[in-house]
N, C-alpha and C. Protein backbone atom coordinates (compact mmCIF):
# COMPACT_ATOMS: atom_id res chain seq x y z
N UNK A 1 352.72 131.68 57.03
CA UNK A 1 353.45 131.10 58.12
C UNK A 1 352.99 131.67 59.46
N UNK A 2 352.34 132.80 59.35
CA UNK A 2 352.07 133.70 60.78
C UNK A 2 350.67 133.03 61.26
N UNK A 3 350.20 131.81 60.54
CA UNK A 3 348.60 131.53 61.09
C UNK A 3 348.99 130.16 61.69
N UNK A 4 350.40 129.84 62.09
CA UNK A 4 350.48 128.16 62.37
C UNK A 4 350.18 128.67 63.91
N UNK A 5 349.79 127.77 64.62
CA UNK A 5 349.19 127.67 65.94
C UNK A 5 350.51 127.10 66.72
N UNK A 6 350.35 127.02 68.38
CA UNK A 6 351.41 126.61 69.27
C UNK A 6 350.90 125.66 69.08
N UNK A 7 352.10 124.40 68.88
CA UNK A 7 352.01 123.13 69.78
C UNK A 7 352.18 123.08 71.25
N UNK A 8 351.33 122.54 71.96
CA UNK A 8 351.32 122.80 73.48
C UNK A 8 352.52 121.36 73.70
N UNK A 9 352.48 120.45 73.18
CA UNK A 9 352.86 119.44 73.40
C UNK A 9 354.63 119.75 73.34
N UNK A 10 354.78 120.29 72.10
CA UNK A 10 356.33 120.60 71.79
C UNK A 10 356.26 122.04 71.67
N UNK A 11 355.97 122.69 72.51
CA UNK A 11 356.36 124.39 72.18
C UNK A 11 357.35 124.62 71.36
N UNK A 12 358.33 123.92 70.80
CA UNK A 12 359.35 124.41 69.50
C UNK A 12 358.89 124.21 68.46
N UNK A 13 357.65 123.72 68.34
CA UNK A 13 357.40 123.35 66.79
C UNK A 13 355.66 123.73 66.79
N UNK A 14 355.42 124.64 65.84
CA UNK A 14 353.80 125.18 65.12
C UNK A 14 352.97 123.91 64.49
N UNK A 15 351.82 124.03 64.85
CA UNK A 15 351.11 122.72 64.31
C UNK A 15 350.33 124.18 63.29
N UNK A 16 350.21 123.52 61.83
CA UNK A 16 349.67 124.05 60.87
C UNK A 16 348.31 124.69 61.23
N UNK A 17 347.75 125.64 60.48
CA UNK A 17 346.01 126.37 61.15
C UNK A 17 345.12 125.17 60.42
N UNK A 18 343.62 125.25 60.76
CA UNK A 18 343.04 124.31 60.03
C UNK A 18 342.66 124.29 58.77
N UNK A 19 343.13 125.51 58.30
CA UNK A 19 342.31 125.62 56.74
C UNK A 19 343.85 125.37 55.91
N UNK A 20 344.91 124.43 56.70
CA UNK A 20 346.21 124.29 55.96
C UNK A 20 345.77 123.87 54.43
N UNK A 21 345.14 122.69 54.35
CA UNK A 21 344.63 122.12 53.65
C UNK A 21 344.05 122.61 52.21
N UNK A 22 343.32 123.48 52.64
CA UNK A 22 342.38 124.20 51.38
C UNK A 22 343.15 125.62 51.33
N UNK A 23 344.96 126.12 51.51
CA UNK A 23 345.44 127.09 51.22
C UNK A 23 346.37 127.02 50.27
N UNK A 24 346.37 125.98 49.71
CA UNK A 24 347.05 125.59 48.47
C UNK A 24 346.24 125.07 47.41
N UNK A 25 345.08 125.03 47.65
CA UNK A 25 343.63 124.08 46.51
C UNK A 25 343.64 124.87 45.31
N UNK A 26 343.79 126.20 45.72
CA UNK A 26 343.58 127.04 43.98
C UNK A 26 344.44 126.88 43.53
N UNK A 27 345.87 126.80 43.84
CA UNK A 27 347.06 126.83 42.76
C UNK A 27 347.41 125.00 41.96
N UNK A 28 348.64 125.59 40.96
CA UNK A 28 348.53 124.31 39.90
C UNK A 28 349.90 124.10 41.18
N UNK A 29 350.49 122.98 40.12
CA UNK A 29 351.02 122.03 40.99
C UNK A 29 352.27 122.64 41.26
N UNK A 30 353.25 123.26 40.08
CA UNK A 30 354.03 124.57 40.30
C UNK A 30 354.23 125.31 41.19
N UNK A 31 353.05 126.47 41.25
CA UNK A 31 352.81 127.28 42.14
C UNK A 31 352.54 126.25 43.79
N UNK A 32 352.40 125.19 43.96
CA UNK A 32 351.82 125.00 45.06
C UNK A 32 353.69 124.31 45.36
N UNK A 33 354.49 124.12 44.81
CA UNK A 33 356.00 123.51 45.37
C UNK A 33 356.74 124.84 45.21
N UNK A 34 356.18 126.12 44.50
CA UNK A 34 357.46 127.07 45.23
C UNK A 34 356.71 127.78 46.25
N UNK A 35 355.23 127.66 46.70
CA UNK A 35 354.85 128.39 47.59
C UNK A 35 355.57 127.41 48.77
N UNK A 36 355.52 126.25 48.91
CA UNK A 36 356.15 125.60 49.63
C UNK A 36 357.66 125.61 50.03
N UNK A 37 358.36 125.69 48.94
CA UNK A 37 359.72 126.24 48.81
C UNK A 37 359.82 127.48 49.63
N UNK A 38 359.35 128.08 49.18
CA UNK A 38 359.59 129.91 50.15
C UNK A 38 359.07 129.74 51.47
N UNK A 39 357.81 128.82 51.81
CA UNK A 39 357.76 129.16 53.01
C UNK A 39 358.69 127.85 54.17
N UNK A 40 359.26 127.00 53.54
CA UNK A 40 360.57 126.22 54.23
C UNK A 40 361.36 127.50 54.53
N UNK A 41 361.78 127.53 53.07
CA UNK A 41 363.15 128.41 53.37
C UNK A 41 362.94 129.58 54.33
N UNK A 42 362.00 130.02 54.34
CA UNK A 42 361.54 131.22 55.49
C UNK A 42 362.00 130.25 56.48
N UNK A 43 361.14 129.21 57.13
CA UNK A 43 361.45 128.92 58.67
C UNK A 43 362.77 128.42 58.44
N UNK A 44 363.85 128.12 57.59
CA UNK A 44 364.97 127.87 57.96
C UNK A 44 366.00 129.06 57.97
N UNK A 45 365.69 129.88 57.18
CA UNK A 45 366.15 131.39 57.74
C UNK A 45 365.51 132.13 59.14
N UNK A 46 364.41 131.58 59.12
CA UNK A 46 364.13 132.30 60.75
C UNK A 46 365.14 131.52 61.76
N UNK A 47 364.78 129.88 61.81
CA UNK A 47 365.46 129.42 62.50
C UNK A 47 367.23 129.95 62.57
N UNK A 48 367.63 129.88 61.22
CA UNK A 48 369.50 130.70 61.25
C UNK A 48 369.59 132.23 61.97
N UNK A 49 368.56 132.99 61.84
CA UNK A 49 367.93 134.46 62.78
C UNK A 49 368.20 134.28 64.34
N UNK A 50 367.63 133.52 64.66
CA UNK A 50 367.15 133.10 66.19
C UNK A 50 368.10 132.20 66.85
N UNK A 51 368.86 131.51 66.03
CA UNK A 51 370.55 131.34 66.48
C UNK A 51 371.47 132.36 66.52
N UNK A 52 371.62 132.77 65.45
CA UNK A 52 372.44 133.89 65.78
C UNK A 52 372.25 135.27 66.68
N UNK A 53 370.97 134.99 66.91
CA UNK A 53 370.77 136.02 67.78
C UNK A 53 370.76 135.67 69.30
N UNK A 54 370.57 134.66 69.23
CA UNK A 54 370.68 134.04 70.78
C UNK A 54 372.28 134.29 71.71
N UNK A 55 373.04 134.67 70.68
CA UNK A 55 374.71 134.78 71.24
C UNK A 55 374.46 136.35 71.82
N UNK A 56 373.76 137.19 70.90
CA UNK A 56 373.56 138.55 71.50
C UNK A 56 372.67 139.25 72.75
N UNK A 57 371.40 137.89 73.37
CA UNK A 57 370.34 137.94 73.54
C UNK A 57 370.57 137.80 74.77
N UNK A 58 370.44 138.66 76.08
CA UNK A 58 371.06 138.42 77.67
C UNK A 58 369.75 138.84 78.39
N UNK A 59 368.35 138.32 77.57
CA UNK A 59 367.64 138.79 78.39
C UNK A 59 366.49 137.52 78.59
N UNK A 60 365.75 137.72 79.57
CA UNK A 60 364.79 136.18 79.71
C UNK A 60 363.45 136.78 79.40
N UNK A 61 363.13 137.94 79.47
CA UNK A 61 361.68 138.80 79.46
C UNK A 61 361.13 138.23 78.13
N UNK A 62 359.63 137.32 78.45
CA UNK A 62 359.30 136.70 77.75
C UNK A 62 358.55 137.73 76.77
N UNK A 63 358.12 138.89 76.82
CA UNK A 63 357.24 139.61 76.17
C UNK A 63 358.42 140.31 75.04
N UNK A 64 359.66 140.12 75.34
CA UNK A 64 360.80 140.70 74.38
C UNK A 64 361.09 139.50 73.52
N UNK A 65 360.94 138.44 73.98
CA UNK A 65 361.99 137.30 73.47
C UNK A 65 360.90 136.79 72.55
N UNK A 66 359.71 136.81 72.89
CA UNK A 66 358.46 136.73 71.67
C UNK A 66 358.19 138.07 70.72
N UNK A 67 358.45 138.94 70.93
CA UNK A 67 358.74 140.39 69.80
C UNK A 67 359.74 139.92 69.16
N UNK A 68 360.89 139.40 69.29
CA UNK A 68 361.84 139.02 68.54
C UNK A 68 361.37 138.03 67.91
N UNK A 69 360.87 136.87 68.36
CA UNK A 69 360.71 135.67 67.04
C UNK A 69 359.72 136.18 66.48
N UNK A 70 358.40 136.88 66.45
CA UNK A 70 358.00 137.40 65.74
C UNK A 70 358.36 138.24 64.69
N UNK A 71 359.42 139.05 65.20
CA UNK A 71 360.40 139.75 64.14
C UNK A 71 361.09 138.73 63.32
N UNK A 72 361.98 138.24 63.49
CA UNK A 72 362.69 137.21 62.64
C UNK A 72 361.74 136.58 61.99
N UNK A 73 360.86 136.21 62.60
CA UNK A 73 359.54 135.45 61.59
C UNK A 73 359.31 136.45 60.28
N UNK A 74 358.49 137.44 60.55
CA UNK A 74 358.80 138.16 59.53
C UNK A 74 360.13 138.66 58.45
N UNK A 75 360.96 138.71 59.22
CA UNK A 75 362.25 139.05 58.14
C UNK A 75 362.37 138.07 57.34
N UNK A 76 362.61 136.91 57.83
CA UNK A 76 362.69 135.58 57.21
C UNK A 76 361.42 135.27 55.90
N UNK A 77 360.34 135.46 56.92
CA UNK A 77 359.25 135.20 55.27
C UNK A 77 359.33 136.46 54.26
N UNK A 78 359.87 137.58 54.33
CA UNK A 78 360.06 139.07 53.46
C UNK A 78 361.01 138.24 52.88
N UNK A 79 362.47 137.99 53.44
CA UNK A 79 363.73 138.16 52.56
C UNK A 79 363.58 136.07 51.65
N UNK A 80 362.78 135.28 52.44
CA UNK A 80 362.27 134.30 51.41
C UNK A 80 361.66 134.52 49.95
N UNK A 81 360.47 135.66 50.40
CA UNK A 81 359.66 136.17 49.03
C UNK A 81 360.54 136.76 48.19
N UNK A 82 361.19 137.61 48.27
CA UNK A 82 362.42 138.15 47.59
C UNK A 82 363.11 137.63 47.03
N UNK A 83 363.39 136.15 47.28
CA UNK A 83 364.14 135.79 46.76
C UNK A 83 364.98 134.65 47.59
N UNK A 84 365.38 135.56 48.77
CA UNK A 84 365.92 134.40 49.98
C UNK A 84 367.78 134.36 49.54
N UNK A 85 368.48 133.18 50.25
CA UNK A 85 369.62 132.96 49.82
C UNK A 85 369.69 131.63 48.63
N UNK A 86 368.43 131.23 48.05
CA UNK A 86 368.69 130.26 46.80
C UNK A 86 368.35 129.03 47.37
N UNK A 87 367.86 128.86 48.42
CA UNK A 87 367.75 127.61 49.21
C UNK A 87 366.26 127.19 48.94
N UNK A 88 365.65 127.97 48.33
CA UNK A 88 363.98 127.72 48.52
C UNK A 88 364.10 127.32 46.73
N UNK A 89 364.87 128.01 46.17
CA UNK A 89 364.76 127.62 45.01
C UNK A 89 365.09 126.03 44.65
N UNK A 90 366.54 126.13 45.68
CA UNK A 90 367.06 124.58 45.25
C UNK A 90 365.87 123.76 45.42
N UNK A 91 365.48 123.66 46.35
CA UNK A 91 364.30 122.80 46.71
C UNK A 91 363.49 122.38 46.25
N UNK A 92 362.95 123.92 45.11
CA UNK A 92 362.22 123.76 44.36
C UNK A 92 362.44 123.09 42.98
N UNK A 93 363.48 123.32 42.35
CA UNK A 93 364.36 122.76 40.96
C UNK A 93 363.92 120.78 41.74
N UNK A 94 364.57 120.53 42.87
CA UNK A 94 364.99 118.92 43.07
C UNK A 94 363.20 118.63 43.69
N UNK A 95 362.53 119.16 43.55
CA UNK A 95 361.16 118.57 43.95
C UNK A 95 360.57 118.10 42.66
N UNK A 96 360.87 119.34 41.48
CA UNK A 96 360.16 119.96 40.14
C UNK A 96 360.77 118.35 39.43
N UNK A 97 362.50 118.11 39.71
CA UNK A 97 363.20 116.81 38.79
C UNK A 97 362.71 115.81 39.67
N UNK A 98 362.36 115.25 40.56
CA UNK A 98 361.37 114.17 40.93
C UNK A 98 360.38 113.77 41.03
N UNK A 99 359.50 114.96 40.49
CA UNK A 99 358.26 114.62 40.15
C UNK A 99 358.03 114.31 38.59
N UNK A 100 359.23 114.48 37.90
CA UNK A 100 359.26 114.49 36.50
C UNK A 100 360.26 113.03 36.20
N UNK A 101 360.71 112.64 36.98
CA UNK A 101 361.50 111.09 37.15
C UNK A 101 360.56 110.32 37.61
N UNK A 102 359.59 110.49 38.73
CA UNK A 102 358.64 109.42 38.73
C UNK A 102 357.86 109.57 37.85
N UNK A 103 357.57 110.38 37.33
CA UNK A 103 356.26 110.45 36.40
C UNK A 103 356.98 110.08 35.28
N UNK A 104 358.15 109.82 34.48
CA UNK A 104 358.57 108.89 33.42
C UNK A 104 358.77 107.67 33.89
N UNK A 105 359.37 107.13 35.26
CA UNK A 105 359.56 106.12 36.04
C UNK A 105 357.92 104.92 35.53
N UNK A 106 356.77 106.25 35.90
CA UNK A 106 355.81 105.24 36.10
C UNK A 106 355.53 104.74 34.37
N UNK A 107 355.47 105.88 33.22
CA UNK A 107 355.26 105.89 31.84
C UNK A 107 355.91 104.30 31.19
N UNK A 108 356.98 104.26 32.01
CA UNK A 108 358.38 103.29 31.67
C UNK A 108 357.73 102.03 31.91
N UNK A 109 356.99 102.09 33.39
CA UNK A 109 356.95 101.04 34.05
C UNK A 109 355.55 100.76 33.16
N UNK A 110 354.70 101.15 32.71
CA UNK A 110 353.03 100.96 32.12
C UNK A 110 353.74 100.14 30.79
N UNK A 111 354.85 100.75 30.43
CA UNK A 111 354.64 100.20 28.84
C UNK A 111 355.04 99.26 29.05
N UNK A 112 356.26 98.37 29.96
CA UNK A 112 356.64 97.37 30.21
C UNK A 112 355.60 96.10 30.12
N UNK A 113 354.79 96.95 31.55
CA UNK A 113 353.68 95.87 31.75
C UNK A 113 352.69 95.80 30.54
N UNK A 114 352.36 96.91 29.16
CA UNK A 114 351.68 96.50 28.10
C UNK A 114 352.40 96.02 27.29
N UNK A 115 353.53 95.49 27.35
CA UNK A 115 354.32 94.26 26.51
C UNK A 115 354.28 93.16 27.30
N UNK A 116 354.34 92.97 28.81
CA UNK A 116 354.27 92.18 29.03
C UNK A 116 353.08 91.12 28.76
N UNK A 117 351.99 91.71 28.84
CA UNK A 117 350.57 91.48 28.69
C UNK A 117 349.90 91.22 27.45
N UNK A 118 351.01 91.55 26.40
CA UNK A 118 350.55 91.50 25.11
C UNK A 118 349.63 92.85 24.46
N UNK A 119 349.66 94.16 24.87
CA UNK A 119 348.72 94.80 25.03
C UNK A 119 349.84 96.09 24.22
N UNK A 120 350.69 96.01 24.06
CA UNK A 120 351.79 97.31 23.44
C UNK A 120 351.82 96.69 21.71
């Protein structure tokens, strides 16, 4: 999560680094939806970090206020890997049962069409 680049366009939101692409190529399909899982749930625990801290936060000094999201960035991707509050998991369970509903969805739909066709 620490290699996404500024969007200049929307400074609130990281445009992915360029090698996004080929940083998930070695893993199976598993490993590549809970690496995904943990690193959501990281930015949505950073993001819950950086709210709640904003009520405590009375200062504008940009060189502090970027030490801090950098901090929360990190806490957030540590206490994700760990485990997190279960949110990266859910994600992961309802990704894991829809990829396993379309993929009988489609099994369903093939044999149909090899009866239809005369071919079952």
């Amino acid at each position: 999560m620490s290699d996404f680049k500024p969007n200049y366009i929307n400074p609130n939101y990281l445009l992915p680094p360029d090698n996004f692409a080929n940083e998930f190529s070695h893993l199976n399909n598993k490993e590549k939806i809970k690496k995904a899982s943990e690193q959501f749930e990281a930015f949505f625990l950073e993001e819950i970090l950086k709210e709640a801290y904003k009520s405590f936060n009375t200062s504008n000094d940009f060189q502090e206020n970027t030490y801090q999201d950098m901090f929360f960035q990190n806490i957030a991707k540590v206490l994700s890997e760990a485990g997190g509050v279960g949110f990266g998991k859910f994600i992961e369970k309802a990704v894991e049962q829809e990829i396993k509903d379309l993929h009988q969805t489609n099994l369903l739909n093939q044999e149909k069409g090899n009866k239809i066709n005369g071919k079952a």
